[in-house]
C-alpha atoms as a PDB file:
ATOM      1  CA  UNK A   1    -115.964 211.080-183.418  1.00  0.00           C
ATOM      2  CA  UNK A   2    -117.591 213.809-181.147  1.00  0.00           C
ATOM      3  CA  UNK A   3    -115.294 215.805-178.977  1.00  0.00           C
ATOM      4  CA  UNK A   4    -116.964 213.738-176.029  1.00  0.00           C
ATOM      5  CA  UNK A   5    -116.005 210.591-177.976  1.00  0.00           C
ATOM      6  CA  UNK A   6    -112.409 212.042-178.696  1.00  0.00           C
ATOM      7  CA  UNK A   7    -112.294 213.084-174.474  1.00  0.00           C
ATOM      8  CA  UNK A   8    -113.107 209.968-173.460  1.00  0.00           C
ATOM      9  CA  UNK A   9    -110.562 208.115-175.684  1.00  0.00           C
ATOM     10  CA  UNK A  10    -107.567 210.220-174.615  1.00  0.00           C
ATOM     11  CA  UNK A  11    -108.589 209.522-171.243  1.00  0.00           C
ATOM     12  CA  UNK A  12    -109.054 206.115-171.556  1.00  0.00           C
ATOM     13  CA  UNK A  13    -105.564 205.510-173.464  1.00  0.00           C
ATOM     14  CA  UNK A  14    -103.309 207.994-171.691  1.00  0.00           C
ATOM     15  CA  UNK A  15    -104.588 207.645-168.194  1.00  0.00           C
ATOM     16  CA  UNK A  16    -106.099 203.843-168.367  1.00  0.00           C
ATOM     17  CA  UNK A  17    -109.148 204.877-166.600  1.00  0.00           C
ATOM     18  CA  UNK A  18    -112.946 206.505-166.915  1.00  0.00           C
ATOM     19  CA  UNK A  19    -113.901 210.486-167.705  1.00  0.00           C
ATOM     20  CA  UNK A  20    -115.521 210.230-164.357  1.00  0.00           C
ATOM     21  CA  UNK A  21    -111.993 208.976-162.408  1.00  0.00           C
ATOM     22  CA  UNK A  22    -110.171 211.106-164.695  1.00  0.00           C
ATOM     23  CA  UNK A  23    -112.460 214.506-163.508  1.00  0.00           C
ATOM     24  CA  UNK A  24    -112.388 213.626-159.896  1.00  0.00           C
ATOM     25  CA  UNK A  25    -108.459 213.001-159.737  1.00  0.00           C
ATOM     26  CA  UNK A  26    -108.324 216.652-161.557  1.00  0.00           C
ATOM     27  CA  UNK A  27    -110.541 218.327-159.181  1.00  0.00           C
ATOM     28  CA  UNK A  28    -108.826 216.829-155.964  1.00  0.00           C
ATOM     29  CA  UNK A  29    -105.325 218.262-157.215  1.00  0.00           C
ATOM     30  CA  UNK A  30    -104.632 221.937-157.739  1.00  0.00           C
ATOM     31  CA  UNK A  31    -100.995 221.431-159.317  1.00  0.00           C
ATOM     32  CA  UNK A  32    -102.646 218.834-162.100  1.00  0.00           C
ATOM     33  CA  UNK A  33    -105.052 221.842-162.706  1.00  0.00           C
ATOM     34  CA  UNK A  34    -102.221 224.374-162.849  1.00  0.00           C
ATOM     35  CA  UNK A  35    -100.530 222.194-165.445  1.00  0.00           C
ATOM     36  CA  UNK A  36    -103.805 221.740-167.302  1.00  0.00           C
ATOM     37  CA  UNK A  37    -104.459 225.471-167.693  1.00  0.00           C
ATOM     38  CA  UNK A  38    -100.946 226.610-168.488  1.00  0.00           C
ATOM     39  CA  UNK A  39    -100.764 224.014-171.494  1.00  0.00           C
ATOM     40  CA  UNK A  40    -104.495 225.644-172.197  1.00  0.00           C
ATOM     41  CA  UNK A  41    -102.633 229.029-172.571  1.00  0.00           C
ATOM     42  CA  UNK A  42     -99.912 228.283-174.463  1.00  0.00           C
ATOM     43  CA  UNK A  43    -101.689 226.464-176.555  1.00  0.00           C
ATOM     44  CA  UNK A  44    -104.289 229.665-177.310  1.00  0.00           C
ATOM     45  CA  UNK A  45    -101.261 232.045-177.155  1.00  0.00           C
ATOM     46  CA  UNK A  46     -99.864 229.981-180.447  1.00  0.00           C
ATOM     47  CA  UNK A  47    -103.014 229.899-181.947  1.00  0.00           C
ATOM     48  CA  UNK A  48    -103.204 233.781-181.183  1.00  0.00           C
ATOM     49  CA  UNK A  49     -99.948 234.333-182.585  1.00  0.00           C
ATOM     50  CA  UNK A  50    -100.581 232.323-185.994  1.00  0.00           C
ATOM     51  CA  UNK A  51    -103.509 234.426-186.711  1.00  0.00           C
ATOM     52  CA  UNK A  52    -101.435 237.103-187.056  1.00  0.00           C
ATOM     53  CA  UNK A  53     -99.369 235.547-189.576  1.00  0.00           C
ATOM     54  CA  UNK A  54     -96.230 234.339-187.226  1.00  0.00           C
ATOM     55  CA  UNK A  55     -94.878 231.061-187.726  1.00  0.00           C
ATOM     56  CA  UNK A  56     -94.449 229.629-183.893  1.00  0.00           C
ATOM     57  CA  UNK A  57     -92.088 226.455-183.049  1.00  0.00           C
ATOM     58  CA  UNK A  58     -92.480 225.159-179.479  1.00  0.00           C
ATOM     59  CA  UNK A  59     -88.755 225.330-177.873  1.00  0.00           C
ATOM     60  CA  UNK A  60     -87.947 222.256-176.547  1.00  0.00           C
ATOM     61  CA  UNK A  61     -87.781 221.684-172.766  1.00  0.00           C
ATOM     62  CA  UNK A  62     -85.118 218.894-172.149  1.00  0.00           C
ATOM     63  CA  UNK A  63     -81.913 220.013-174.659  1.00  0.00           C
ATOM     64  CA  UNK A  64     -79.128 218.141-175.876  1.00  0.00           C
ATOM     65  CA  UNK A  65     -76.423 219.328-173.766  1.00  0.00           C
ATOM     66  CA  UNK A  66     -76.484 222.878-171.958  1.00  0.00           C
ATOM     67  CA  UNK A  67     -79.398 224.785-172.355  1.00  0.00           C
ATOM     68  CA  UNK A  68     -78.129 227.712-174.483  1.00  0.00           C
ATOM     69  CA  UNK A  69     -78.567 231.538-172.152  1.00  0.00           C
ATOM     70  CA  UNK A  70     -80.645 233.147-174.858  1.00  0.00           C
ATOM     71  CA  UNK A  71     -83.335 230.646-175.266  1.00  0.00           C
ATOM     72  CA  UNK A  72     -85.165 230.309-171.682  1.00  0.00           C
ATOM     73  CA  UNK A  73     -88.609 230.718-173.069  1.00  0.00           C
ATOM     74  CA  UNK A  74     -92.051 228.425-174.511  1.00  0.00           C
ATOM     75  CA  UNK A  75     -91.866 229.596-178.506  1.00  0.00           C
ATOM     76  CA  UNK A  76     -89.841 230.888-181.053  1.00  0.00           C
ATOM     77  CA  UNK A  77     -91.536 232.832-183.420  1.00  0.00           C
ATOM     78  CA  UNK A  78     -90.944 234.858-186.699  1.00  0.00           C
ATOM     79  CA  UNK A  79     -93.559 236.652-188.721  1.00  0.00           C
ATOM     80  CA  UNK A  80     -93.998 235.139-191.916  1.00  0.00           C
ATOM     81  CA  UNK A  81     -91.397 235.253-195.065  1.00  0.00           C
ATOM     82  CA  UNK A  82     -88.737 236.550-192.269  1.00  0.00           C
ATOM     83  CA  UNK A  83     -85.355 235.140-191.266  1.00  0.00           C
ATOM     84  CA  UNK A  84     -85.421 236.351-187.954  1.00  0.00           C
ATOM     85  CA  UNK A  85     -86.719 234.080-184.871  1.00  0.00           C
ATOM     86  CA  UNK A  86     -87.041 235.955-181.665  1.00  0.00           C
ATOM     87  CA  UNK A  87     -87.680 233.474-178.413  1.00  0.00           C
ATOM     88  CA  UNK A  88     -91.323 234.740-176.334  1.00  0.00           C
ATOM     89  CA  UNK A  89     -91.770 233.591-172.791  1.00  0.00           C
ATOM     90  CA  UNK A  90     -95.537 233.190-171.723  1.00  0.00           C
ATOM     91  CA  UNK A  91     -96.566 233.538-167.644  1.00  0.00           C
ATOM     92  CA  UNK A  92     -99.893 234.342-165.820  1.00  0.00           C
ATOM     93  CA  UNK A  93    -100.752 237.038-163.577  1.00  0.00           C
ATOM     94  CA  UNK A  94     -99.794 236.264-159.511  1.00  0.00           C
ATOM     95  CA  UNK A  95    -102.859 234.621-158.107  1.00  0.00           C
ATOM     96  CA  UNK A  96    -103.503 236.486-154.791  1.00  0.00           C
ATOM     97  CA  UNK A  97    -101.846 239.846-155.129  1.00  0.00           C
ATOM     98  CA  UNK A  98    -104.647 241.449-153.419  1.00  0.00           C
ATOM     99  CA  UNK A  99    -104.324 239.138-150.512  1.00  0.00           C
ATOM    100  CA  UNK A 100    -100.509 239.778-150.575  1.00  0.00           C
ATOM    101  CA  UNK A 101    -100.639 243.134-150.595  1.00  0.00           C
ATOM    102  CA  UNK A 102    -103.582 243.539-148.036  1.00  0.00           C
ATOM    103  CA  UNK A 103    -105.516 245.659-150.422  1.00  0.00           C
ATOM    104  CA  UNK A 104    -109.144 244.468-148.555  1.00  0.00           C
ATOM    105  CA  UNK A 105    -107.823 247.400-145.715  1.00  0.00           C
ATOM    106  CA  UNK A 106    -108.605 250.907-146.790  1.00  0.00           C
ATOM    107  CA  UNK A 107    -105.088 252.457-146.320  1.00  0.00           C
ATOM    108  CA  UNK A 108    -103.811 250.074-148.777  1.00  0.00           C
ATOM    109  CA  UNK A 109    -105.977 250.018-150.848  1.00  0.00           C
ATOM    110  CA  UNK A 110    -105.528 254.079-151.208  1.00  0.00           C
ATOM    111  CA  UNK A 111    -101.978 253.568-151.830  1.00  0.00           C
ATOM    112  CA  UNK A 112    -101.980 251.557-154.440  1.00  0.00           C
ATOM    113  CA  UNK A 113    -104.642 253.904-156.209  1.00  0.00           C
ATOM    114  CA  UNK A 114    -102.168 256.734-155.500  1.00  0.00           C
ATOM    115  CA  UNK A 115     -99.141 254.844-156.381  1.00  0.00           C
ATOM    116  CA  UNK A 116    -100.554 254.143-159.909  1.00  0.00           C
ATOM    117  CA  UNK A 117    -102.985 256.806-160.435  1.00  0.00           C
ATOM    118  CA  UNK A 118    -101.556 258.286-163.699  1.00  0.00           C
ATOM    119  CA  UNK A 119    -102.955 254.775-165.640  1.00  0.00           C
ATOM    120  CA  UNK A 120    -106.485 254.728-163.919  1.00  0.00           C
ATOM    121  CA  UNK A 121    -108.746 256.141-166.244  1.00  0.00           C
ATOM    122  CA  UNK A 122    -111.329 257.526-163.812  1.00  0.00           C
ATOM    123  CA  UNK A 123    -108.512 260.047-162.310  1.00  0.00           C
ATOM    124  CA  UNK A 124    -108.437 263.641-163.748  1.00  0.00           C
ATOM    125  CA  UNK A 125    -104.493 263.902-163.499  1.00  0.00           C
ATOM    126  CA  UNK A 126    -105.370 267.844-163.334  1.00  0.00           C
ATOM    127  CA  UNK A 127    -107.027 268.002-160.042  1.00  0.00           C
ATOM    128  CA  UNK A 128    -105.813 266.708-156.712  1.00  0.00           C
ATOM    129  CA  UNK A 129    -105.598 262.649-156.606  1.00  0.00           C
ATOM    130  CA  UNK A 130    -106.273 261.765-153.338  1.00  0.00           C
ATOM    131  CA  UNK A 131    -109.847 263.294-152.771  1.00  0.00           C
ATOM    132  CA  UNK A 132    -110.773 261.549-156.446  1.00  0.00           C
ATOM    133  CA  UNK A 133    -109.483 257.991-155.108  1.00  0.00           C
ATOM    134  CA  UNK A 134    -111.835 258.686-151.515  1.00  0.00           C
ATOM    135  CA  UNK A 135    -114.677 259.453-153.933  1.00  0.00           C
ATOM    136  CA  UNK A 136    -114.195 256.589-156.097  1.00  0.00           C
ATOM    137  CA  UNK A 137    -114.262 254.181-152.992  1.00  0.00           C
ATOM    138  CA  UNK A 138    -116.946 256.131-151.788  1.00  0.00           C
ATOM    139  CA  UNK A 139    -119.542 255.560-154.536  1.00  0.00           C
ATOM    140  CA  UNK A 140    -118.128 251.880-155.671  1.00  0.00           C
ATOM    141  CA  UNK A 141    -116.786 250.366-152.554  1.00  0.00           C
ATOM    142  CA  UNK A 142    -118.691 252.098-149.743  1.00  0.00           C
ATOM    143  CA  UNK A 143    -118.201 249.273-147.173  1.00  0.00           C
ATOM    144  CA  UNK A 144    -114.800 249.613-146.777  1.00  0.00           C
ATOM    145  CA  UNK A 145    -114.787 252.922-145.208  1.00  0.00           C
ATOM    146  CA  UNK A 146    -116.485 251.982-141.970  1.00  0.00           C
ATOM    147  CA  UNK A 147    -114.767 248.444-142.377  1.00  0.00           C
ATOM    148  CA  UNK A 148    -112.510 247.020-139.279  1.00  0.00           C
ATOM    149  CA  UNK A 149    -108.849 246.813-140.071  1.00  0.00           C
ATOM    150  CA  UNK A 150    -108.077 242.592-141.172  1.00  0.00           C
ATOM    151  CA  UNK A 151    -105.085 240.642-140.460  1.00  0.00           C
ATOM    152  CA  UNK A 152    -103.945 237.314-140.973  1.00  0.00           C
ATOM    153  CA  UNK A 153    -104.579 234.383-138.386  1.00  0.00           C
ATOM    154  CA  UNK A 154    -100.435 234.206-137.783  1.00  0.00           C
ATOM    155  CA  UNK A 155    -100.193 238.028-137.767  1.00  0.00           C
ATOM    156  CA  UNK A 156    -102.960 238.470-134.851  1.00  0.00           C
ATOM    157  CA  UNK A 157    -101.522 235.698-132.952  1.00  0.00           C
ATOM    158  CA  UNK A 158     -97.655 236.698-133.518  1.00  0.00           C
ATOM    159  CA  UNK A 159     -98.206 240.202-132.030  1.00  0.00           C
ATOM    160  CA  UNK A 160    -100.412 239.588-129.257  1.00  0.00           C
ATOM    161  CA  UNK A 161     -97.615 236.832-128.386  1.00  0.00           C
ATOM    162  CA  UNK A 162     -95.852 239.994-126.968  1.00  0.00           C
ATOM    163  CA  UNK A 163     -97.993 242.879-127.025  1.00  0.00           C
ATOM    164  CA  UNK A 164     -96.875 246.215-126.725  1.00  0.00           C
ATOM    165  CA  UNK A 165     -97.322 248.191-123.490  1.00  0.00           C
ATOM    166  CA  UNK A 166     -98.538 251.263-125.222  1.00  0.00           C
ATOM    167  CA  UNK A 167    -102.458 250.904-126.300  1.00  0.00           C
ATOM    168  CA  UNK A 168    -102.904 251.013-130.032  1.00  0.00           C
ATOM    169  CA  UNK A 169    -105.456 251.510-133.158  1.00  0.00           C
ATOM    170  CA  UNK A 170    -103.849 248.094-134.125  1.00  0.00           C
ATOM    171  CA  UNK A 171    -103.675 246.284-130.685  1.00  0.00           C
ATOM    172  CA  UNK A 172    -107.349 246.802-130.110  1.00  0.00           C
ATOM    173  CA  UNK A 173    -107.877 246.226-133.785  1.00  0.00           C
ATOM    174  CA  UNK A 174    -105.907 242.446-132.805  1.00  0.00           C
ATOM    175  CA  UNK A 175    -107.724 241.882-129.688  1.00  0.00           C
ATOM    176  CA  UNK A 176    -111.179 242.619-131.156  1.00  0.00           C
ATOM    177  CA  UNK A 177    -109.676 239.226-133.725  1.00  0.00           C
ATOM    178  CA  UNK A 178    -108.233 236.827-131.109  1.00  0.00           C
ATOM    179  CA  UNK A 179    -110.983 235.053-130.465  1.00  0.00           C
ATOM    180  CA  UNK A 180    -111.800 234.278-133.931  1.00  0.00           C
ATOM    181  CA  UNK A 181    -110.618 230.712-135.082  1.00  0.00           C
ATOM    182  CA  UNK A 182    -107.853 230.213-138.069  1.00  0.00           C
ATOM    183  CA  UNK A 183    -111.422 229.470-140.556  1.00  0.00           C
ATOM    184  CA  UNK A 184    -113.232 232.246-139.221  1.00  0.00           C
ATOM    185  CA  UNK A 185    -110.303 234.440-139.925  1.00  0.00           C
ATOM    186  CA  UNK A 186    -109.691 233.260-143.526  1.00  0.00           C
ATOM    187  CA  UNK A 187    -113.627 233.502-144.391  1.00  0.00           C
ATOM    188  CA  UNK A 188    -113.800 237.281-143.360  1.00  0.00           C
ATOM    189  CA  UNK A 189    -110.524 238.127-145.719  1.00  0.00           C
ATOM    190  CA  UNK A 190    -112.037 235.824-148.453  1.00  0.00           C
ATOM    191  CA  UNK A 191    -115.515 238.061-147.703  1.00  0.00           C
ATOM    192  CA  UNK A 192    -113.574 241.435-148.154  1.00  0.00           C
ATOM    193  CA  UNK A 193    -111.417 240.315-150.919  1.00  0.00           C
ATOM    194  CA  UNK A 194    -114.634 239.230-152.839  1.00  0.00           C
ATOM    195  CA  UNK A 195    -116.600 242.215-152.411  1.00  0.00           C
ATOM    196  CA  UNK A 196    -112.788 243.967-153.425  1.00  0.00           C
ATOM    197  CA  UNK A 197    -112.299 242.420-156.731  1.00  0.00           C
ATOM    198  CA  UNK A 198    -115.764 242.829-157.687  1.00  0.00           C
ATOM    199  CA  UNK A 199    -115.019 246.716-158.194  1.00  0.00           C
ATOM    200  CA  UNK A 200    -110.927 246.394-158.733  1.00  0.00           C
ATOM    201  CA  UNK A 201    -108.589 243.457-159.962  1.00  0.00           C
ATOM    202  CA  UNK A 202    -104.705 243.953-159.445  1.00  0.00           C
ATOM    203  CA  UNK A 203    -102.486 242.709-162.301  1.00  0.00           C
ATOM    204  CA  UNK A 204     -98.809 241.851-161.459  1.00  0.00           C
ATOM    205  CA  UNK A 205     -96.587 239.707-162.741  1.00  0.00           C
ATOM    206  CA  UNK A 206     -94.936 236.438-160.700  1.00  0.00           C
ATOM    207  CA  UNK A 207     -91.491 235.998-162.658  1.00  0.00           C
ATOM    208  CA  UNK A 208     -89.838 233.223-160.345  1.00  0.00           C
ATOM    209  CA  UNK A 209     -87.107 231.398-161.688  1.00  0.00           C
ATOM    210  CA  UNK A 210     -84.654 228.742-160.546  1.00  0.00           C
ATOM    211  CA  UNK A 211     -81.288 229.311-159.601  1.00  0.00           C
ATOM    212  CA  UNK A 212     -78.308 227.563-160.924  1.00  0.00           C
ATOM    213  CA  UNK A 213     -75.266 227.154-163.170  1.00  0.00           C
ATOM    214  CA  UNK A 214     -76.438 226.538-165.845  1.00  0.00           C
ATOM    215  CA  UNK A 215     -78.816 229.109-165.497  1.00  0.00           C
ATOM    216  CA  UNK A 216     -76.514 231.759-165.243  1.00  0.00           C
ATOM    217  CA  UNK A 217     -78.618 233.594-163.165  1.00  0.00           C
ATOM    218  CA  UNK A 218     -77.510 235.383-159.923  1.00  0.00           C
ATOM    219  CA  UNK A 219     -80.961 235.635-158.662  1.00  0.00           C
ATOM    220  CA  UNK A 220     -84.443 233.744-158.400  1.00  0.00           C
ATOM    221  CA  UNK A 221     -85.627 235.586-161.422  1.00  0.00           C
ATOM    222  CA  UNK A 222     -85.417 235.625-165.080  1.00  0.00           C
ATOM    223  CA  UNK A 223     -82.474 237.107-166.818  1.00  0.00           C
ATOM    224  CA  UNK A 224     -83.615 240.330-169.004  1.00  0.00           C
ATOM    225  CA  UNK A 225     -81.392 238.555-172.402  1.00  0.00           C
ATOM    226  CA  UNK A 226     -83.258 234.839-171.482  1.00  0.00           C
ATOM    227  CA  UNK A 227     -86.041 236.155-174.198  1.00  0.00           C
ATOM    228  CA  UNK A 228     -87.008 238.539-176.458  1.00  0.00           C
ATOM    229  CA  UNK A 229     -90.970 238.873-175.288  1.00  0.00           C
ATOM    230  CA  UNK A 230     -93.084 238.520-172.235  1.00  0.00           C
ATOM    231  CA  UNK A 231     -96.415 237.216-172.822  1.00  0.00           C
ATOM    232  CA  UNK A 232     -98.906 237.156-169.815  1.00  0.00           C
ATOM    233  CA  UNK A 233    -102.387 235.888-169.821  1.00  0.00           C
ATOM    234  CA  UNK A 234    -104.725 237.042-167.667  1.00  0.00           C
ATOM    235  CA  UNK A 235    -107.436 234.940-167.572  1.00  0.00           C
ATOM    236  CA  UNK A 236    -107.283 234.835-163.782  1.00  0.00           C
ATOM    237  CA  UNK A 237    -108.344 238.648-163.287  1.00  0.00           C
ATOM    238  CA  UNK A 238    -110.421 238.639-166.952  1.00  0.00           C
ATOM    239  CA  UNK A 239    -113.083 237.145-168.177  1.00  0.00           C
ATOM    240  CA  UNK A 240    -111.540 235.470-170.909  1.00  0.00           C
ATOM    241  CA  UNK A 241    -107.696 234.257-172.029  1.00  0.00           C
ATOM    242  CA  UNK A 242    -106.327 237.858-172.813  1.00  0.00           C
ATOM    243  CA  UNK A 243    -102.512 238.160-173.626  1.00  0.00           C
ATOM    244  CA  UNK A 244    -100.647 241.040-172.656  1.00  0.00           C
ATOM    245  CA  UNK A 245     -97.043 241.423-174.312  1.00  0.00           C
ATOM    246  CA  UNK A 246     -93.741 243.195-173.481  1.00  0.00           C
ATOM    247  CA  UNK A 247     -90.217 244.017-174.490  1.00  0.00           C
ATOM    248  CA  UNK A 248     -87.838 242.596-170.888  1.00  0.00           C
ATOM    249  CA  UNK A 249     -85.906 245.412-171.867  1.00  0.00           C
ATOM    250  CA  UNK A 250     -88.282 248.215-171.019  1.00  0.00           C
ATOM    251  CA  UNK A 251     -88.905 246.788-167.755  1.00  0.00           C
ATOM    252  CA  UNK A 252     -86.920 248.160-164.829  1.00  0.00           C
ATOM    253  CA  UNK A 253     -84.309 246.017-163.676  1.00  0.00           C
ATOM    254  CA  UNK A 254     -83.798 243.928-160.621  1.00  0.00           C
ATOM    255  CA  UNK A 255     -82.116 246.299-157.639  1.00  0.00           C
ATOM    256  CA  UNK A 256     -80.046 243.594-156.948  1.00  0.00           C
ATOM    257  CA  UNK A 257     -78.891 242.972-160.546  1.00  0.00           C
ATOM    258  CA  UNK A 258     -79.649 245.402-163.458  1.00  0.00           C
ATOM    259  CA  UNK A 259     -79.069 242.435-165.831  1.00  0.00           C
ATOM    260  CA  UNK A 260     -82.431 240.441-164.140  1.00  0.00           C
ATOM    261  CA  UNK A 261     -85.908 241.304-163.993  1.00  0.00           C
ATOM    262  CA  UNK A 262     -87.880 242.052-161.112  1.00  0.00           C
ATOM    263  CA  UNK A 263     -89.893 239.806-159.621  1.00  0.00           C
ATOM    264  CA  UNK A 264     -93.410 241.367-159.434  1.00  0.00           C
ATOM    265  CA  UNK A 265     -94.403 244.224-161.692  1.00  0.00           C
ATOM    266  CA  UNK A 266     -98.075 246.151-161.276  1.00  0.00           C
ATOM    267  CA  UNK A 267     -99.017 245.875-164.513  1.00  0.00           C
ATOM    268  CA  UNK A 268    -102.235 248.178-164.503  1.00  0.00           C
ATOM    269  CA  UNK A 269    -106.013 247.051-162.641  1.00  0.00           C
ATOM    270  CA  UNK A 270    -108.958 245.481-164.583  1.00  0.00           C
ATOM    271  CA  UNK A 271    -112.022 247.895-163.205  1.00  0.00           C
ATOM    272  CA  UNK A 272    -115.631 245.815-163.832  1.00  0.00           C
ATOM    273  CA  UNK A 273    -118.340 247.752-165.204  1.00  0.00           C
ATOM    274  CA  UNK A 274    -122.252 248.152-164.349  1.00  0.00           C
ATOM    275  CA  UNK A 275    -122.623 246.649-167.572  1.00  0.00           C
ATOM    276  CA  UNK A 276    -120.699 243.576-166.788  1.00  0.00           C
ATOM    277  CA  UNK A 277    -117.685 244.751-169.278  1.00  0.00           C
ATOM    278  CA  UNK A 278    -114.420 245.003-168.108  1.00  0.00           C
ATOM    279  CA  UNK A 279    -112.560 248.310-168.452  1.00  0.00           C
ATOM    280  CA  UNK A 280    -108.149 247.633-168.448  1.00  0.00           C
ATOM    281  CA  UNK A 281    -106.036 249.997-166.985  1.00  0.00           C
ATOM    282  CA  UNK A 282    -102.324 249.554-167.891  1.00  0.00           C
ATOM    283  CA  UNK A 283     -98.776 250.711-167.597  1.00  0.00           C
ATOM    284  CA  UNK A 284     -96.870 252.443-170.885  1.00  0.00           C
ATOM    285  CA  UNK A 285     -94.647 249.012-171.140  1.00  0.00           C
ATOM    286  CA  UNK A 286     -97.399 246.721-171.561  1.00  0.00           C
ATOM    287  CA  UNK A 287     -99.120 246.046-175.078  1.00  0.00           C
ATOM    288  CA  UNK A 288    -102.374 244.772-175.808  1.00  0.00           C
ATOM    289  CA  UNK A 289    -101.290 244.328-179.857  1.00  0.00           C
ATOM    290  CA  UNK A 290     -98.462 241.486-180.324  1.00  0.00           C
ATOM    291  CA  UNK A 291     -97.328 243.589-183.317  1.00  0.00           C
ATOM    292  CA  UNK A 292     -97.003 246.487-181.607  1.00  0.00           C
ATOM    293  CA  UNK A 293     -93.786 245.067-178.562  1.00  0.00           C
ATOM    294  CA  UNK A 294     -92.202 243.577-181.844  1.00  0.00           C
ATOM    295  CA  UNK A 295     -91.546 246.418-183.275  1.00  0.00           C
ATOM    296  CA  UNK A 296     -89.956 247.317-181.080  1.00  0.00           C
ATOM    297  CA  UNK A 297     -87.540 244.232-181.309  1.00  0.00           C
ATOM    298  CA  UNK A 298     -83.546 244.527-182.887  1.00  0.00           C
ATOM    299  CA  UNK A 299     -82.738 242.521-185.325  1.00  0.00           C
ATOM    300  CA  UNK A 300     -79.239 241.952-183.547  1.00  0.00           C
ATOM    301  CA  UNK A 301     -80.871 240.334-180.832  1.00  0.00           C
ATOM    302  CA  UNK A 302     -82.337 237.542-182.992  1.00  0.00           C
ATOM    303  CA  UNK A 303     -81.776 234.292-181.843  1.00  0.00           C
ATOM    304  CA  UNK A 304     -78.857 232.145-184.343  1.00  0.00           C
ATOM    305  CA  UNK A 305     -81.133 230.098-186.206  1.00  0.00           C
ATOM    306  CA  UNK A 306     -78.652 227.395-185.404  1.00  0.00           C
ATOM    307  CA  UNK A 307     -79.108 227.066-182.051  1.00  0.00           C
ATOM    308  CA  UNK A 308     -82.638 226.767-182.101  1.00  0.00           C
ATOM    309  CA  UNK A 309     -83.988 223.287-180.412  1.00  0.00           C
ATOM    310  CA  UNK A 310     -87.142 222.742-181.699  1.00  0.00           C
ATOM    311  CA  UNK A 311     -89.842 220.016-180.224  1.00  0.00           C
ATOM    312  CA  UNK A 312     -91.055 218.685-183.095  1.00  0.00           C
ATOM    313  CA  UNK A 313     -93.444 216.204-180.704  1.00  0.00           C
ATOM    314  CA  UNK A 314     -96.980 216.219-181.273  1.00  0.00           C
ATOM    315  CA  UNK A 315     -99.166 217.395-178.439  1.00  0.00           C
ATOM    316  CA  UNK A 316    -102.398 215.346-179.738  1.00  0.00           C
ATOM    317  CA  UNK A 317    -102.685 212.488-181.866  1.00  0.00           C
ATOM    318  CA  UNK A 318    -105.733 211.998-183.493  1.00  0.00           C
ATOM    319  CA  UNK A 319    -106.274 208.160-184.417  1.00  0.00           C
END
């Protein structure tokens, strides 16, 4: 059978239906897609994995009893003729952190540059930052320096609800907005943010994580024992699946609780060449190399081998 044939049968059988239906109903639903593309990473983060000689079980979801602390992740994994399983946790990047954070306004776009300036490669940490960062905007992003100030559609219409006596950069920066419908609005940040990212992609992490007792989690975040490894893919800021890997320990801890992550870490910025390559920017606790964050694993934190739950299920049955 071709892989058309082998599409069409899967579709047919699982979902009782046509390729046609089947496409449609996927394109009309944004959480079916979601699904869809994180079983697409996992499933190239195992094959990743295998190639470099680790075996990789799939932890299972739904346990027999409670779920044990230590074992909140996707895999286990060992390297080959090795006793010791480890449990690795795979994410993607947050979707719209340059939305969230505003970066399509100069000023915060300058901050960020300065906050993380020792990982950019561009930026001679020997000379003074700041001028560097106005250049680089300058000659890459030139629009943005003559560029109005942008706010949301809730924000302009929230603070002209009660506007301030005194007459402000941002006030007339709102008014010059009001008039501009919810869509309108929306397009223009979509506008910046595309002409943004076509220069400078943000990665950061979205670690959200559900609270309860049998969690044993005091906040809406992962717990930094749940897992030995932190894979992220970052297809959504790269041109292709790439995995980036980390030890939970060398991240900095939740403010709130030093035992839990954080929930968004700036991992370093993809930069898009005039060549159309993609130069990556990141922080010391990131690794591009899977062997590379496992060495730096204890063999004391190994997970008991006999408290692993393994799902043994197949994911595709070939008849």
């Amino acid at each position: 059978m071709t892989i058309f044939q082998k599409l069409e049968t899967f579709v047919r059988k699982t979902f009782k239906t046509t390729l046609e239906v089947f496409l449609a109903a996927l394109k009309m639903s944004p959480n079916a897609q979601g699904y869809v593309s994180g079983s697409v990473t996992e499933l190239l983060l195992k094959q990743h994995l295998e190639s470099l000689d680790y075996e990789v079980k799939r932890i299972r979801e739904k346990w027999e009893g409670k779920k044990h602390s230590n074992h909140h992740g996707d895999f286990y994994f060992r390297k080959n003729d090795t006793n010791n399983w480890f449990v690795l946790e795979s994410k993607g990047v947050k979707s719209n952190t340059e939305d969230w954070n505003k970066l399509y306004n100069l000023p915060k776009l300058i901050k960020i540059l300065f906050d993380y300036h020792e990982v950019i490669h561009w930026i001679d940490k020997n000379k003074e930052i700041e001028p560097q960062i106005n250049e680089w905007i300058k000659n890459n992003l030139p629009d943005l320096l003559t560029a109005p100030t942008l706010y949301s559609y809730e924000e302009i219409h929230d603070y002209l609800s009660n506007p301030p006596k005194k007459e402000t950069a941002k006030l007339f920066a709102m008014q010059a907005l009001a008039n501009n419908s919810r869509e309108e609005i929306d397009a223009m940040i979509d506008n910046r943010l595309e002409y943004l990212m076509s220069k400078i992609r943000v990665l950061d992490t979205h670690f959200v994580s559900g609270v309860s007792g049998s969690s044993e989690r005091t906040q809406a975040t992962p717990r930094k024992d749940e897992f030995n490894v932190i894979s992220i893919d970052i297809v959504l800021r790269y041109d292709e699946h790439k995995f980036l890997f980390a030890n939970p320990k060398h991240l900095e801890s939740s403010s709130k609780d030093s035992n839990h992550l954080q929930q968004n870490y700036i991992m370093g910025f993809v930069f898009p060449q005039e060549d159309g390559s993609l130069k990556l920017d990141l922080t010391d606790e990131w690794y591009n190399n899977f062997n590379d964050v496992c060495e730096t694993l204890a063999v004391n934190d190994a997970v008991n081998e006999i408290d692993m739950q393994i799902d043994n299920r197949n994911l595709i049955a070939d008849e």
